[in-house]
PDB file of N, CA and C in Angstrom:
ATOM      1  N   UNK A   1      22.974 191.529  24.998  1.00  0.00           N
ATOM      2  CA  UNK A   1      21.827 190.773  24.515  1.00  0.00           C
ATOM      3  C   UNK A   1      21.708 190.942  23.006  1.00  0.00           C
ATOM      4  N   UNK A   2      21.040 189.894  22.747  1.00  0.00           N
ATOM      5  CA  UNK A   2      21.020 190.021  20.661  1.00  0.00           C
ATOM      6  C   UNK A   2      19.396 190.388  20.756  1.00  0.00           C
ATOM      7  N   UNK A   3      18.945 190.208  19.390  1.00  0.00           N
ATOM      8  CA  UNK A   3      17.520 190.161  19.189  1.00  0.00           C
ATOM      9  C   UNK A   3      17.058 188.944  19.392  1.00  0.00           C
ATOM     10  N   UNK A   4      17.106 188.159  20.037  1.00  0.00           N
ATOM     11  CA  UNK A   4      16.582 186.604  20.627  1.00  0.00           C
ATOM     12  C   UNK A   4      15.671 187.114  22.083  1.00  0.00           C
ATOM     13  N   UNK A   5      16.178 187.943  22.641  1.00  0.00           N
ATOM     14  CA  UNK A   5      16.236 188.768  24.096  1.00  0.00           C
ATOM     15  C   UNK A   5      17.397 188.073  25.347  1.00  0.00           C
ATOM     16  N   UNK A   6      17.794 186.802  24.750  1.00  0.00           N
ATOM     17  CA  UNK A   6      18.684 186.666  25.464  1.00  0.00           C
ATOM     18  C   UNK A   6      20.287 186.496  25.066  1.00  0.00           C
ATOM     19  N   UNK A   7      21.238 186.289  26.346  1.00  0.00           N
ATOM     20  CA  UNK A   7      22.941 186.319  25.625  1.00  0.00           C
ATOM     21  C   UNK A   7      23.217 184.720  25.340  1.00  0.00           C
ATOM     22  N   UNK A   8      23.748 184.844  24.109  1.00  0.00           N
ATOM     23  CA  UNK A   8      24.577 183.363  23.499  1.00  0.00           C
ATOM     24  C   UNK A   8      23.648 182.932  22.844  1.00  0.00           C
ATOM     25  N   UNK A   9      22.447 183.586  22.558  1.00  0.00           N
ATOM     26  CA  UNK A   9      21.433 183.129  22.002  1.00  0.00           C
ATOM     27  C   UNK A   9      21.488 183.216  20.181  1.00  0.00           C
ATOM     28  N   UNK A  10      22.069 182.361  19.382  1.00  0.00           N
ATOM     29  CA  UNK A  10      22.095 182.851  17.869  1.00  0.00           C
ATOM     30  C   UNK A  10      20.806 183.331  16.471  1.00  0.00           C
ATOM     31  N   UNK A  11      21.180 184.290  15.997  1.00  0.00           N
ATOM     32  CA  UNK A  11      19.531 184.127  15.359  1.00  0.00           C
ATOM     33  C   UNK A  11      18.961 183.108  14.812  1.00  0.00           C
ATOM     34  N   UNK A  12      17.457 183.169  15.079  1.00  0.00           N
ATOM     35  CA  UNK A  12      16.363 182.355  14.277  1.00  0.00           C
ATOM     36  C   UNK A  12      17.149 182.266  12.875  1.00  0.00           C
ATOM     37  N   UNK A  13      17.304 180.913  12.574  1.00  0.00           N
ATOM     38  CA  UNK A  13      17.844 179.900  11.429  1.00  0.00           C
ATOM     39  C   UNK A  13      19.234 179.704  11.346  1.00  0.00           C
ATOM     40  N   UNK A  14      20.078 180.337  12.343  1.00  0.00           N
ATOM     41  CA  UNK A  14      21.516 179.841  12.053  1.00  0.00           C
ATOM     42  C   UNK A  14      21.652 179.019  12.875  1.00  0.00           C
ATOM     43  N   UNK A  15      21.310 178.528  13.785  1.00  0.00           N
ATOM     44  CA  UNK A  15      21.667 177.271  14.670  1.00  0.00           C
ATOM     45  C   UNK A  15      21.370 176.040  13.775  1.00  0.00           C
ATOM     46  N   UNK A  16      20.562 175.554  13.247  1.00  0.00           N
ATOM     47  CA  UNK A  16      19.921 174.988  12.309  1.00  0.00           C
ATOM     48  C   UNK A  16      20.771 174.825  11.232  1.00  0.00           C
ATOM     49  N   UNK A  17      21.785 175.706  10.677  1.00  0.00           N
ATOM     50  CA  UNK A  17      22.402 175.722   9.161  1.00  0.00           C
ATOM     51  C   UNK A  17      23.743 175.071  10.279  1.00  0.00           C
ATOM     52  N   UNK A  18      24.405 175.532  11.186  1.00  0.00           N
ATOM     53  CA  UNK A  18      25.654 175.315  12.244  1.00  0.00           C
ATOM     54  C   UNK A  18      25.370 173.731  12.501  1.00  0.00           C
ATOM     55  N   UNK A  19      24.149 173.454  12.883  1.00  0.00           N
ATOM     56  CA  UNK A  19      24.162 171.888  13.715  1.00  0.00           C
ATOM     57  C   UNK A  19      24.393 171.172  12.304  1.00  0.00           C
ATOM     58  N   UNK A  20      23.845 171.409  11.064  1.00  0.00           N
ATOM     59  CA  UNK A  20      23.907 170.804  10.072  1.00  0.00           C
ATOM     60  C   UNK A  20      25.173 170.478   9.510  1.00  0.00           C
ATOM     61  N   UNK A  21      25.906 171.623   9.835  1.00  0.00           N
ATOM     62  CA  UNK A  21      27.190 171.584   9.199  1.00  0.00           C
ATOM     63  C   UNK A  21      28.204 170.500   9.862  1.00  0.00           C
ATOM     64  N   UNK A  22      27.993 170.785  11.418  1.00  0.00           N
ATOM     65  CA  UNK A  22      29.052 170.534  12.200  1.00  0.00           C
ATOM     66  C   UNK A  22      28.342 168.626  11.966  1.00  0.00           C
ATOM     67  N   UNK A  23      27.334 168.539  11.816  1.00  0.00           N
ATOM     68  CA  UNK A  23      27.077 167.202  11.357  1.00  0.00           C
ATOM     69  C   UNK A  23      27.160 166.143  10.067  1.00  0.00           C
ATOM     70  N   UNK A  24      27.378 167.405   9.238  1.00  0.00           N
ATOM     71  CA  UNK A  24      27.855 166.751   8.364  1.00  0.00           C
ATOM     72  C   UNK A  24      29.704 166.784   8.002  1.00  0.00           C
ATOM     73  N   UNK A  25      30.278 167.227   8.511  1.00  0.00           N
ATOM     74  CA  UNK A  25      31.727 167.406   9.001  1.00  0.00           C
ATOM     75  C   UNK A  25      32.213 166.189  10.210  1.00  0.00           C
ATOM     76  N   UNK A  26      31.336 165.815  10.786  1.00  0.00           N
ATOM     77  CA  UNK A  26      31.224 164.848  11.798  1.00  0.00           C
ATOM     78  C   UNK A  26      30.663 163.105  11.156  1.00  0.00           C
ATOM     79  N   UNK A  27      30.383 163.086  10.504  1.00  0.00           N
ATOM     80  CA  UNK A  27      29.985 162.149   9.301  1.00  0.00           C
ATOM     81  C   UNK A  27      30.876 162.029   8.707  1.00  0.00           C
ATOM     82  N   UNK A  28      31.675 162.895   7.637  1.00  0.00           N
ATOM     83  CA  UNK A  28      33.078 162.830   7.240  1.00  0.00           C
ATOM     84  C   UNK A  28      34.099 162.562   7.798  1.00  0.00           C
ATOM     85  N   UNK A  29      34.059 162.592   9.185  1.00  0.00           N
ATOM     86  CA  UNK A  29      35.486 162.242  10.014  1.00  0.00           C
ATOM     87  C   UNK A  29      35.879 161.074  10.078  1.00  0.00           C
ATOM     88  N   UNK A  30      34.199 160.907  10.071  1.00  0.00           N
ATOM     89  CA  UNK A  30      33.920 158.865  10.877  1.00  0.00           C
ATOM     90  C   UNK A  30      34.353 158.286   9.471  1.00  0.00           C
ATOM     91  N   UNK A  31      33.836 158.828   8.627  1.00  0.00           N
ATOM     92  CA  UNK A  31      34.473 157.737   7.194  1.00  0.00           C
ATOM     93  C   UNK A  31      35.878 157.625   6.943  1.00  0.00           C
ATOM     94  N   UNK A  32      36.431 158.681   7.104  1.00  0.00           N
ATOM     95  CA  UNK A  32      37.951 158.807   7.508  1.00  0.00           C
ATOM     96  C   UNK A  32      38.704 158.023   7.978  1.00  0.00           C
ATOM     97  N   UNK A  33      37.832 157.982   9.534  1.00  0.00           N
ATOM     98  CA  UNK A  33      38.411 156.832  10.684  1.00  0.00           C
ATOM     99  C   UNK A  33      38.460 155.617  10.017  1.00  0.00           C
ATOM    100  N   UNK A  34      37.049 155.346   9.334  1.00  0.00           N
ATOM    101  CA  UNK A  34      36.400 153.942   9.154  1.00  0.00           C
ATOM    102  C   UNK A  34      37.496 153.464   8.007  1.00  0.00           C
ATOM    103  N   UNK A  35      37.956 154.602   7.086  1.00  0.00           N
ATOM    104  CA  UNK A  35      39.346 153.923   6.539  1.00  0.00           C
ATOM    105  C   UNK A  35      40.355 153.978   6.791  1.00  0.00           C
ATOM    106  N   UNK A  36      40.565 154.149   7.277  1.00  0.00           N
ATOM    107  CA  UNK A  36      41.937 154.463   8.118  1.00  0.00           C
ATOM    108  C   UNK A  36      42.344 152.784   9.179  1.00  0.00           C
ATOM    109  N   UNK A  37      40.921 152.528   9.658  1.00  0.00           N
ATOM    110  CA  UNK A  37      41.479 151.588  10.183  1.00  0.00           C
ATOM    111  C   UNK A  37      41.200 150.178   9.345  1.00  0.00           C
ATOM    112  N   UNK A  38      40.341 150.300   8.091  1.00  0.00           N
ATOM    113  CA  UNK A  38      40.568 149.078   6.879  1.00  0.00           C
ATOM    114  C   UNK A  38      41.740 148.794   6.560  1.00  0.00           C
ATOM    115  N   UNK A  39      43.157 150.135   6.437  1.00  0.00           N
ATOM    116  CA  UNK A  39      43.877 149.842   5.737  1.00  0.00           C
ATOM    117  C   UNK A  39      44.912 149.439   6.897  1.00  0.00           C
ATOM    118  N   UNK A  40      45.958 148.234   6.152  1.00  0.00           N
ATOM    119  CA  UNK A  40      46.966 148.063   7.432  1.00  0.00           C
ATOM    120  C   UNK A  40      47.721 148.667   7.221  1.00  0.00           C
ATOM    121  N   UNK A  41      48.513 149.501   8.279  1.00  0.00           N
ATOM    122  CA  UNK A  41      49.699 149.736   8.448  1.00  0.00           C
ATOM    123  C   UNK A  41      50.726 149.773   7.748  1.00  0.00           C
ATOM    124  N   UNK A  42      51.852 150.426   6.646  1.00  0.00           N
ATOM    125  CA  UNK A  42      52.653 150.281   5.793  1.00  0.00           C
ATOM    126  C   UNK A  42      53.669 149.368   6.520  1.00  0.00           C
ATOM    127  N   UNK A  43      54.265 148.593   6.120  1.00  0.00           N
ATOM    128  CA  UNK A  43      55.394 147.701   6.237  1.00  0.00           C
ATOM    129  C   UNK A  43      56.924 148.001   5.433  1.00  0.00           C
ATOM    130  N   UNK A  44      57.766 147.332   6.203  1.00  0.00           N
ATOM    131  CA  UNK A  44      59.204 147.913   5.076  1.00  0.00           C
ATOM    132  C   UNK A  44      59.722 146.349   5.242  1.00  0.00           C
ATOM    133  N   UNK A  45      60.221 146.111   4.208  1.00  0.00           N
ATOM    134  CA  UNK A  45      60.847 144.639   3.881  1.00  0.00           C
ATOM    135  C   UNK A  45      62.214 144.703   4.045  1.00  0.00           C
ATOM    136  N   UNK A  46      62.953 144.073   5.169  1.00  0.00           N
ATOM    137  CA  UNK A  46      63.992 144.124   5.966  1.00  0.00           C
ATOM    138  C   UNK A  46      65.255 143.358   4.933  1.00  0.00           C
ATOM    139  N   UNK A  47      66.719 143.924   5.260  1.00  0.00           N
ATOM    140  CA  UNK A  47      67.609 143.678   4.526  1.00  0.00           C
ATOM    141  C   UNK A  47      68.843 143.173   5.772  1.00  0.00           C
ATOM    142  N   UNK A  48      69.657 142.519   5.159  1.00  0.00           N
ATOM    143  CA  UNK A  48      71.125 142.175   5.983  1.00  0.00           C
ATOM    144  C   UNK A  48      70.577 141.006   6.842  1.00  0.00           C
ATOM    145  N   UNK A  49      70.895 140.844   7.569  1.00  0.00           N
ATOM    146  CA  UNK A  49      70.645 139.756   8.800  1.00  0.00           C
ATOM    147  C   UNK A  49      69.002 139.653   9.116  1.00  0.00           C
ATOM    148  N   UNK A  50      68.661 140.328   8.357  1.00  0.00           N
ATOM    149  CA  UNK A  50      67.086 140.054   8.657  1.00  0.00           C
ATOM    150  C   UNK A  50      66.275 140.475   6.968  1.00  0.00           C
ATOM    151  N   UNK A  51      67.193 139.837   6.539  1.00  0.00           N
ATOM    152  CA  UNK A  51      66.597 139.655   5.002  1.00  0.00           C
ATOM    153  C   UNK A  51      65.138 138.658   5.338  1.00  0.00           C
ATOM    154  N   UNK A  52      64.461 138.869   4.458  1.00  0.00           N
ATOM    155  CA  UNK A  52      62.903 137.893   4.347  1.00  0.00           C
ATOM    156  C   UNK A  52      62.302 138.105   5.282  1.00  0.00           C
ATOM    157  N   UNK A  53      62.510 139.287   6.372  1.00  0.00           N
ATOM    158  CA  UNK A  53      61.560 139.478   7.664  1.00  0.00           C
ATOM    159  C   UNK A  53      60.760 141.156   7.125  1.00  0.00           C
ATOM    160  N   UNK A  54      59.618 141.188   7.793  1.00  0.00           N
ATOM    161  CA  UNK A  54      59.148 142.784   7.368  1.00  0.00           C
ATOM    162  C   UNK A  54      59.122 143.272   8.821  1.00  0.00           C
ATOM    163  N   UNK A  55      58.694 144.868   8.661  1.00  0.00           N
ATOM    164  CA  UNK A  55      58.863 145.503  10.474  1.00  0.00           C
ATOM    165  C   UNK A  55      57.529 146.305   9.884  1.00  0.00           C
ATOM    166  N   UNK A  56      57.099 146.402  10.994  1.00  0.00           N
ATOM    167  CA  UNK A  56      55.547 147.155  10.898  1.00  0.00           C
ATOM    168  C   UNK A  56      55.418 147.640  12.266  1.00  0.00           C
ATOM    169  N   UNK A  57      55.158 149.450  12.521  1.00  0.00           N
ATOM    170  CA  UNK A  57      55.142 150.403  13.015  1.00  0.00           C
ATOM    171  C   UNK A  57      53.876 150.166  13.942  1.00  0.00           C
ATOM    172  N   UNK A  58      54.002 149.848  15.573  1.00  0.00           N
ATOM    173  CA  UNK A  58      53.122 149.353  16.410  1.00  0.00           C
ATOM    174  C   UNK A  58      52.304 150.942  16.854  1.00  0.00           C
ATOM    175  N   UNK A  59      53.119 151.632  17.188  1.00  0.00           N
ATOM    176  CA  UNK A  59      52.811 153.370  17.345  1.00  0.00           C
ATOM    177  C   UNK A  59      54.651 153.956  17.363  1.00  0.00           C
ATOM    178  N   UNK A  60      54.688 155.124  17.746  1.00  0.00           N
ATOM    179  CA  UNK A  60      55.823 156.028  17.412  1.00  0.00           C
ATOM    180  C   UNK A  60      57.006 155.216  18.014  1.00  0.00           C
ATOM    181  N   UNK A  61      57.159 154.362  19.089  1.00  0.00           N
ATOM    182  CA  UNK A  61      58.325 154.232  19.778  1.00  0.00           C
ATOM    183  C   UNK A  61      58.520 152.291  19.360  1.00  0.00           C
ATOM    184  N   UNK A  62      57.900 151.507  19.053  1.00  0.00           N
ATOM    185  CA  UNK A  62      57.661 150.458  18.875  1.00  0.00           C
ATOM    186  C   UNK A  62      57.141 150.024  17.389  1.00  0.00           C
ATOM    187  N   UNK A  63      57.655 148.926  17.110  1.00  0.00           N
ATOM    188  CA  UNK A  63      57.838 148.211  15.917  1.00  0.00           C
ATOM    189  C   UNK A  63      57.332 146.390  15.926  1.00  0.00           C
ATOM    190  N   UNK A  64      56.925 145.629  15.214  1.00  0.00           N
ATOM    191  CA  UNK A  64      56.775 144.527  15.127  1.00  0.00           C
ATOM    192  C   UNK A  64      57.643 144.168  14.259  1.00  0.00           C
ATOM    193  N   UNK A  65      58.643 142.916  14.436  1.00  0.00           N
ATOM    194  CA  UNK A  65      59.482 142.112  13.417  1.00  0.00           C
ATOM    195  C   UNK A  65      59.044 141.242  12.832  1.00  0.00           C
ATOM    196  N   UNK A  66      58.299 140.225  11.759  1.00  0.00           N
ATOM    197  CA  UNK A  66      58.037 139.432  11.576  1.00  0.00           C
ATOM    198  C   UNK A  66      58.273 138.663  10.216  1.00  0.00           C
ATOM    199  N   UNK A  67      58.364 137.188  10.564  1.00  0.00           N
ATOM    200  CA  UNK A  67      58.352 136.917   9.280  1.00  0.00           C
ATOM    201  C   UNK A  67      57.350 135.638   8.664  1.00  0.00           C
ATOM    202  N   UNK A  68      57.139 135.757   7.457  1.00  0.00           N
ATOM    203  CA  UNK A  68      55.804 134.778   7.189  1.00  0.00           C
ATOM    204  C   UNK A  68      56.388 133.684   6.689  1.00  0.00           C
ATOM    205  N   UNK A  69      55.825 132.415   6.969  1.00  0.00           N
ATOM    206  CA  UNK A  69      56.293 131.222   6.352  1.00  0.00           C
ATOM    207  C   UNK A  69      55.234 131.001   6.074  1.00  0.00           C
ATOM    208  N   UNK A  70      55.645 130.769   4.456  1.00  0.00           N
ATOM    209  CA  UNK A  70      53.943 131.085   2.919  1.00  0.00           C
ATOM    210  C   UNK A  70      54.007 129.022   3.769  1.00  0.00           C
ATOM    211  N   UNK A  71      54.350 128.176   3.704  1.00  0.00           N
ATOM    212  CA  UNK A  71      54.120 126.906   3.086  1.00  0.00           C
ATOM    213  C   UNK A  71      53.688 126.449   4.358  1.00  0.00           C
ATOM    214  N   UNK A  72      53.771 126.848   5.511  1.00  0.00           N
ATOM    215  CA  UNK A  72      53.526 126.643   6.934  1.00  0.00           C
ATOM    216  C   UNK A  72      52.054 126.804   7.209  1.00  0.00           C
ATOM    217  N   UNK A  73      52.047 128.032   6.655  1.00  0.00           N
ATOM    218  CA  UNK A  73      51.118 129.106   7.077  1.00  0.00           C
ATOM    219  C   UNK A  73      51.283 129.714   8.450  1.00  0.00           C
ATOM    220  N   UNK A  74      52.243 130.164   8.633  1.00  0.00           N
ATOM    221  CA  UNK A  74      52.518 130.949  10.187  1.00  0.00           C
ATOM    222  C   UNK A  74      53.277 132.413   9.962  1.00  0.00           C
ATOM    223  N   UNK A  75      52.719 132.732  10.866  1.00  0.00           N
ATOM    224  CA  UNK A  75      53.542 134.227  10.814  1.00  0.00           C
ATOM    225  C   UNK A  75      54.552 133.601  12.363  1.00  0.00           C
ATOM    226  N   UNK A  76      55.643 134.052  11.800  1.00  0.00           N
ATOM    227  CA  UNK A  76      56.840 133.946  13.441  1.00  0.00           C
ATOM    228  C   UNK A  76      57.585 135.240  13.601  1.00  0.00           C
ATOM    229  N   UNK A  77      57.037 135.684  15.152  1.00  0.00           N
ATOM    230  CA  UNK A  77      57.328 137.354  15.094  1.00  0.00           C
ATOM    231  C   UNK A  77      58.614 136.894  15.981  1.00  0.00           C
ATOM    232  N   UNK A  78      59.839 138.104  15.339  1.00  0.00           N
ATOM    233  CA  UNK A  78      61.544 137.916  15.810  1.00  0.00           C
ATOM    234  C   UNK A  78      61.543 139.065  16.864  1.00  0.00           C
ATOM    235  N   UNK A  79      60.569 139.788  16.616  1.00  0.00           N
ATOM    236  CA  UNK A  79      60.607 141.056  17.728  1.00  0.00           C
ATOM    237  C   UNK A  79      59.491 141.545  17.911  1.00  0.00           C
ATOM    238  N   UNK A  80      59.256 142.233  19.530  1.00  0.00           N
ATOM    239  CA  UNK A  80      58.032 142.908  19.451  1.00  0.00           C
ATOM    240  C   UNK A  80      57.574 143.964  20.400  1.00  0.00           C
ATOM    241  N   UNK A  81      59.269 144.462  20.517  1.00  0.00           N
ATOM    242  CA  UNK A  81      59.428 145.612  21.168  1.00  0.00           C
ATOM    243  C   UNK A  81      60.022 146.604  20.067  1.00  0.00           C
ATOM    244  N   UNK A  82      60.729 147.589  20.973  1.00  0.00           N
ATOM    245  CA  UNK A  82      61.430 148.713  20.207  1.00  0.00           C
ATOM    246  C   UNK A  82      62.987 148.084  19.141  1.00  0.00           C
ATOM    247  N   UNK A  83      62.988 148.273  18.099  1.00  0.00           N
ATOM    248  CA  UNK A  83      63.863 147.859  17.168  1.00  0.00           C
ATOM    249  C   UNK A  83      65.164 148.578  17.869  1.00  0.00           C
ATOM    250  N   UNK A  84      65.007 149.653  18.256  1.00  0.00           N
ATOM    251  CA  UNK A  84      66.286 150.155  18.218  1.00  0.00           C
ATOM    252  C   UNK A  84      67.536 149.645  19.787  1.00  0.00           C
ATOM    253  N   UNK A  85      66.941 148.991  20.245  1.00  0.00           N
ATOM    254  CA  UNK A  85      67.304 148.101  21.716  1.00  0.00           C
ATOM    255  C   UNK A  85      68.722 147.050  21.385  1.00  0.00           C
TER     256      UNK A  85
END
């Protein structure tokens, strides 16, 4: 037992300074997130047989191929599975 009289019980004013913290650490994460998902995805601008196409990283195992036609206005995706197939 602490001086509260009971167990797990933290002293008078540190719960208070802890919730604060862990809330303001929790506020910071979300802004994090919140940019994280503004920004897109890095792209790499493709060479050889797929000159003028870019590939952009879907998650770890998968990739998007695509390429933009400026005068069209279309994006035409060449792949949209795993590149390495």
């Amino acid at each position: 037992m602490n001086k509260a009289g009971s167990r797990g019980a933290s002293p008078v004013g540190r719960g208070d300074t802890t919730r604060r913290a862990d809330e303001s650490e929790l506020t910071a994460h979300r802004a994090r997130l919140e940019a994280i998902e503004q920004r897109p995805p890095p792209f790499e601008k493709l060479i050889g047989d797929l000159a003028g196409a870019y590939s952009r990283r879907i998650n770890i195992q998968h990739r998007i191929v695509y390429q933009v036609m400026g005068q069209e206005q279309v994006v035409k995706f060449l792949r949209l599975w795993t590149h390495c197939e």
